[in-house]
Protein backbone atom coordinates (compact mmCIF):
# COMPACT_ATOMS: atom_id res chain seq x y z
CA UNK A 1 -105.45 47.82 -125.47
CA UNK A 2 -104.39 45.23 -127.82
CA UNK A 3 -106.82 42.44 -129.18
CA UNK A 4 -103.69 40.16 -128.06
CA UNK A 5 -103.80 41.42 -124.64
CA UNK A 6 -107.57 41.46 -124.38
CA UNK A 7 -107.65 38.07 -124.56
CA UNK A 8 -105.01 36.98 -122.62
CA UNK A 9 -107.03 38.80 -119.50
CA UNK A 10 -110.34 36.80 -120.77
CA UNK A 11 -108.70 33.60 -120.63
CA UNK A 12 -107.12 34.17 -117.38
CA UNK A 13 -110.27 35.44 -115.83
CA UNK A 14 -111.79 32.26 -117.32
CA UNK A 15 -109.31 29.77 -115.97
CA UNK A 16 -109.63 31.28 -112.14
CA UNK A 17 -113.39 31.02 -112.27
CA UNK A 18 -113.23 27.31 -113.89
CA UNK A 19 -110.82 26.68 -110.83
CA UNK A 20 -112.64 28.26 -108.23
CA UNK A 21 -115.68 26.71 -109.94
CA UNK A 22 -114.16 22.81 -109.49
CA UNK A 23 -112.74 23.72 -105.80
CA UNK A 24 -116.61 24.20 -104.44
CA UNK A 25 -117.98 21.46 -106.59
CA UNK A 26 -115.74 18.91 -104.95
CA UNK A 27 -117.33 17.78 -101.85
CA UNK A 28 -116.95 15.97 -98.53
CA UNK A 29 -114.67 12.83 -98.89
CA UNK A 30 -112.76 9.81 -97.69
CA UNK A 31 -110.34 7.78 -98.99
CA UNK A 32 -109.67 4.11 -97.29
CA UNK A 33 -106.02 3.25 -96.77
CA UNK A 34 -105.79 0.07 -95.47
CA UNK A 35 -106.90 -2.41 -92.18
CA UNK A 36 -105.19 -4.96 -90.64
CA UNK A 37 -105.96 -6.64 -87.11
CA UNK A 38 -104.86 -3.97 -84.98
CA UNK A 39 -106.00 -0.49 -86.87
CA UNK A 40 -108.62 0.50 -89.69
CA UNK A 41 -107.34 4.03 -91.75
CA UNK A 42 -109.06 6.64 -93.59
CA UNK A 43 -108.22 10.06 -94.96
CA UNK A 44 -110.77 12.41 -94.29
CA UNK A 45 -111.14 15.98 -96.09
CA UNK A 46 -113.65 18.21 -95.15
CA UNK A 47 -114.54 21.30 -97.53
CA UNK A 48 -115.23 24.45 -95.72
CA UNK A 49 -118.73 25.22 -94.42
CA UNK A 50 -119.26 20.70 -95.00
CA UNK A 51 -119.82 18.30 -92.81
CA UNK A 52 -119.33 14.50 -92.84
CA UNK A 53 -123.16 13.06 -91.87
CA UNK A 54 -123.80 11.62 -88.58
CA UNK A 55 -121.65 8.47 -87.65
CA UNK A 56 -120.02 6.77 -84.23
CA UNK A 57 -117.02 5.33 -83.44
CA UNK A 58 -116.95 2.27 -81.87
CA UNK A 59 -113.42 2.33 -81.48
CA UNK A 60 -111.04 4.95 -80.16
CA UNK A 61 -108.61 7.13 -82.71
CA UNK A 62 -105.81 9.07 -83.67
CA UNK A 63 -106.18 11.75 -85.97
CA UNK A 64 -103.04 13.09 -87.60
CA UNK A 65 -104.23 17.06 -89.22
CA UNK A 66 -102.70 17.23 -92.69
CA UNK A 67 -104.05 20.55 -93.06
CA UNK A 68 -105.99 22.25 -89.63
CA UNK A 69 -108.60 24.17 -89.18
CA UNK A 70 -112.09 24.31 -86.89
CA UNK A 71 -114.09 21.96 -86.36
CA UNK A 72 -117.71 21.65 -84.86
CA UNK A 73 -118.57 17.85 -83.37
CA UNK A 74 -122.50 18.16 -83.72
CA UNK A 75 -123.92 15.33 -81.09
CA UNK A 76 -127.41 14.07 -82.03
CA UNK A 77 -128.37 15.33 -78.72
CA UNK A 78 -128.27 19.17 -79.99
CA UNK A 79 -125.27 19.41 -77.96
CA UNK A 80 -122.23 20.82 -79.58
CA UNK A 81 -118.34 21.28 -78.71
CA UNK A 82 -114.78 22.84 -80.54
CA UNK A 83 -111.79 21.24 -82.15
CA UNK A 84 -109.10 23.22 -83.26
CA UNK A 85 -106.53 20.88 -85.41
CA UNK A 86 -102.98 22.17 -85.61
CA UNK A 87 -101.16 21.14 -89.16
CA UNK A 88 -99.13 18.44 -88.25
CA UNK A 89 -100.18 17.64 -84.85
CA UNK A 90 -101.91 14.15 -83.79
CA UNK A 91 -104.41 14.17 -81.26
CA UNK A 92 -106.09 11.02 -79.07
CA UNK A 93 -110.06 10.91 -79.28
CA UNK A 94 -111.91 8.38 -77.23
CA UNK A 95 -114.51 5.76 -78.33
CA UNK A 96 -118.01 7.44 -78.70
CA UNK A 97 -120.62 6.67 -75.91
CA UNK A 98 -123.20 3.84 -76.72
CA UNK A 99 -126.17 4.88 -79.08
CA UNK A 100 -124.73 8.18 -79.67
CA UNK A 101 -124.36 9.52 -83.63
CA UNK A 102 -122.21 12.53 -84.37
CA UNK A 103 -121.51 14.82 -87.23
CA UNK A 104 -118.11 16.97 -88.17
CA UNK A 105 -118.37 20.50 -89.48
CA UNK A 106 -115.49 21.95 -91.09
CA UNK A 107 -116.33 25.87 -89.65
CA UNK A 108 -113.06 27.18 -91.84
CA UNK A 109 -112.47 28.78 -94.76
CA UNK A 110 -110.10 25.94 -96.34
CA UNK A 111 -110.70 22.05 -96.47
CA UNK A 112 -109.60 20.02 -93.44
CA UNK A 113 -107.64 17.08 -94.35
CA UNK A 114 -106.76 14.20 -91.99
CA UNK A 115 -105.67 10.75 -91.38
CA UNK A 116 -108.24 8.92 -89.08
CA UNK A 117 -106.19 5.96 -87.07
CA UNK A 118 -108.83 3.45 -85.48
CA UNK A 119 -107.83 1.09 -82.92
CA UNK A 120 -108.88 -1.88 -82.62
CA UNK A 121 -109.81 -3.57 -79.17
């Protein structure tokens, strides 16, 4: 094997690790997008195996899934339930219960990204 062709493999090898290196280094995150009187909208993206810490909503939402996947709604309560998001699909979520906190775990192998529509009363 060729010194040439050597280190073509060793920089190759080196540039998937850097990249798989920055994909789990990048956490949790969300993005505002804007708020007027009648909404207030966020992009959300979960990593895989993160979750976004305990929150409410006082308000109820749309969430638009840019990219699907599982996720786990943790209640503070130790109770938990299932959301499977379809790419591309919308789906209506109510306002959360009084004194109730919440947390989102992305259960899937790939980030979950989505737009977060709140509604305003």
């Amino acid at each position: 094997m060729s010194c040439r062709w050597l280190s073509f493999i060793l920089l190759s090898l080196c540039t998937c690790l850097q990249a798989e290196q920055n994909f789990h280094c990048v956490g949790t995150y969300r993005v505002f997008q804007f708020e007027n009187e009648h909404v207030r909208v966020w992009k959300t993206v979960i990593m895989p195996h993160q979750s976004l810490k305990m929150h409410r909503h006082d308000c109820s939402r749309v969430l638009v899934a840019l990219k699907g996947g599982k996720l786990t709604k943790m209640e503070d309560t130790g109770e938990s339930s299932e959301l499977f998001l379809e790419e591309d699909k919308a789906y209506w979520l109510d306002q959360d219960a009084l004194h109730t906190l919440h947390a989102d775990i992305n259960e899937s192998e790939e980030p979950i990204e989505i737009m977060v529509i709140e509604v305003k009363a």
